[in-house]
Structures are given as C-alpha cells and as structure tokens.
C-alpha atoms as a PDB file:
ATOM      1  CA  UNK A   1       0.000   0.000   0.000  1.00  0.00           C
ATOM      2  CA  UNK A   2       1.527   3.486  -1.071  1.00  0.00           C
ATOM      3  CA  UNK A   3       0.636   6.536   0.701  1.00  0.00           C
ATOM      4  CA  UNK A   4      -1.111   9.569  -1.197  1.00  0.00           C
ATOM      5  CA  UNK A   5       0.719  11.564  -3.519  1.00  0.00           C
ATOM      6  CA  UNK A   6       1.129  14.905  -0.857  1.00  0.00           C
ATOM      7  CA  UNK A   7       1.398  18.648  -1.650  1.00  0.00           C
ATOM      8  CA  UNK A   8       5.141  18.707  -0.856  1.00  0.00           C
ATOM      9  CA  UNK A   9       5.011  15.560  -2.786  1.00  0.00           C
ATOM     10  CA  UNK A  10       4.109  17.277  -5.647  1.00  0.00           C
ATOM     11  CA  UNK A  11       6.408  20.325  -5.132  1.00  0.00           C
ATOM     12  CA  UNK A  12       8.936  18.300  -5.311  1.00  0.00           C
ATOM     13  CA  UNK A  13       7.384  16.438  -8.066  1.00  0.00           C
ATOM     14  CA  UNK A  14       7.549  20.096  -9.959  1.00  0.00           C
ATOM     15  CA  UNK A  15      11.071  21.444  -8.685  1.00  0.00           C
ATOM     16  CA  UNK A  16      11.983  18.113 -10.307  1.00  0.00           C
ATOM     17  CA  UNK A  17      10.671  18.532 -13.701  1.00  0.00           C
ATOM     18  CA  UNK A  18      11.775  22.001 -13.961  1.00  0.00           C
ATOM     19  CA  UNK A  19      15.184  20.696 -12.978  1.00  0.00           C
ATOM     20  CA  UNK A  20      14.777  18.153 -16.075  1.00  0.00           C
ATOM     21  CA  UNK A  21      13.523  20.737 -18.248  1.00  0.00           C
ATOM     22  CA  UNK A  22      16.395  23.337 -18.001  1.00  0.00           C
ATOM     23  CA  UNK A  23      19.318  20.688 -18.507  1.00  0.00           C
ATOM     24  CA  UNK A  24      17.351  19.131 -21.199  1.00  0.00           C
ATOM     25  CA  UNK A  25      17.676  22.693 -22.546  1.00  0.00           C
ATOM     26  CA  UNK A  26      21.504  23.094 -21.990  1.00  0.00           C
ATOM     27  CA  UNK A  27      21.912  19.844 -23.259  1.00  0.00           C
ATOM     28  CA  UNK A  28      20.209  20.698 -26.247  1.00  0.00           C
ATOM     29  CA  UNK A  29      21.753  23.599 -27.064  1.00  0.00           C
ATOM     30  CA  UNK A  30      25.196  22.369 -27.327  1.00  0.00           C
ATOM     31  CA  UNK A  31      24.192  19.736 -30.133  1.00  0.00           C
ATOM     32  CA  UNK A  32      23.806  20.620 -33.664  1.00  0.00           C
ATOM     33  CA  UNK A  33      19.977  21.073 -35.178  1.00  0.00           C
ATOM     34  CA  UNK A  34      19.669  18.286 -36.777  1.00  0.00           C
ATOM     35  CA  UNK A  35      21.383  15.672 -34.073  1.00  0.00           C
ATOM     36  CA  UNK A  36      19.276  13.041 -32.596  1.00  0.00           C
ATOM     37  CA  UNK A  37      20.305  14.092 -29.088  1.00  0.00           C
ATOM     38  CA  UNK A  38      19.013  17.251 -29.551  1.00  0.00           C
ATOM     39  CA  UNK A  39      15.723  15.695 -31.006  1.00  0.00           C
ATOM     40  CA  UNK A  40      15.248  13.840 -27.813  1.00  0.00           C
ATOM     41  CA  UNK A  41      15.691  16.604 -25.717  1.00  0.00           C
ATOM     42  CA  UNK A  42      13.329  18.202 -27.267  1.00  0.00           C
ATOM     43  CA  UNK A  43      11.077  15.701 -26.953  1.00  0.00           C
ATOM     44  CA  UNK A  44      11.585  15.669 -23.277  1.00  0.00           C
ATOM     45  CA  UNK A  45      11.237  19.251 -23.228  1.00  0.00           C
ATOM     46  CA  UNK A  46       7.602  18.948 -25.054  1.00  0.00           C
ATOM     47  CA  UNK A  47       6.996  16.203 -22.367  1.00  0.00           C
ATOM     48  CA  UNK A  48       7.747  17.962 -19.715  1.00  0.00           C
ATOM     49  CA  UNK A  49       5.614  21.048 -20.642  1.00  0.00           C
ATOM     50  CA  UNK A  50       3.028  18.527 -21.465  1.00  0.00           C
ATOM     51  CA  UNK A  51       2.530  16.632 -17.528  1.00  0.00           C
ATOM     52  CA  UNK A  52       3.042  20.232 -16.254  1.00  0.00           C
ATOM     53  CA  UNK A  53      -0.257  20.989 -18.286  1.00  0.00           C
ATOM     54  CA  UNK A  54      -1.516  17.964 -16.643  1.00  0.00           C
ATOM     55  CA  UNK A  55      -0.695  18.815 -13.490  1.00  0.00           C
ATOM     56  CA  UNK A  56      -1.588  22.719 -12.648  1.00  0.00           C
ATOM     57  CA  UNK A  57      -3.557  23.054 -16.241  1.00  0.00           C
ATOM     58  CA  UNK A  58      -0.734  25.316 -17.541  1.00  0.00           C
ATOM     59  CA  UNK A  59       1.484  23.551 -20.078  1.00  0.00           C
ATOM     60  CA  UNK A  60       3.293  26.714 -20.202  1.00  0.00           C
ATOM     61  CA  UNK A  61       3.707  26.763 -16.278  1.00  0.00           C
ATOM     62  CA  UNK A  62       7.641  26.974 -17.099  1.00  0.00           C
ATOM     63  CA  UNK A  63       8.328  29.295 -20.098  1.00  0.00           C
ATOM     64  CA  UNK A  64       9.506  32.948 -19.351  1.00  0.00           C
ATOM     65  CA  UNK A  65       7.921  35.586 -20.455  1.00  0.00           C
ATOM     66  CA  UNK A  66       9.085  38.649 -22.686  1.00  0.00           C
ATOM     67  CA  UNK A  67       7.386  41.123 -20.683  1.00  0.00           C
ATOM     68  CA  UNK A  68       8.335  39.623 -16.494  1.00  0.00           C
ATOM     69  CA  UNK A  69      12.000  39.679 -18.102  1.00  0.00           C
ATOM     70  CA  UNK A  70      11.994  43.223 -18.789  1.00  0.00           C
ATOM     71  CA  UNK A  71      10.400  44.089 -15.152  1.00  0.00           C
END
C-alpha cells in the first residue's frame, strides 16, 4: 500500500521537472539542429511542458515571459 501523492510531494514532483527541463535545454543547445540528441531533448522538453499541463492546467507553467523579463 503506497501513501497519497502529498502537496510537498508534488512540489517536489515540480522542482523536479523544472530541474529536467532546463538541462534538457543546456543539453540541447550544445548539439547541432539536426542531431538526434538534440531531437530527444526536445522531446523531453515537449513532455515535460506537457505533464506540467496535466498537473496545474498550464502547459506553459515553465516558459519565461518577454514582458516579467523586462520588469
């Protein structure tokens, strides 16, 4: 029997994917456009954006911005 899945539970749950998502990023910046490596990062990327949807209902829960960067 597991226990339910808690609010810090899923904080960390979300500090986690956001972790994922930014180093798939790096990752995928340092490979050429057409590698496969950077194809699968992207995928992950895509994925990641896509369970955050899931999750709070805001697949773009992660994504800066233009206008909070220039506040």
């Amino acid at each position: 029997m597991s226990r339910p899945f808690s609010f810090s539970d899923r904080q960390h749950f979300v500090q986690c994917l956001a972790i994922t998502r930014n180093l798939s990023i790096a990752c995928s910046r340092g490979e050429r456009p057409d590698s496969d490596l950077r194809k699968r990062c992207d995928m992950l990327v895509t994925a990641v954006d896509d369970l955050m949807g899931e999750l709070v209902g805001d697949s773009a829960y992660f994504h800066i911005e233009e206008n909070s960067r220039r506040a």
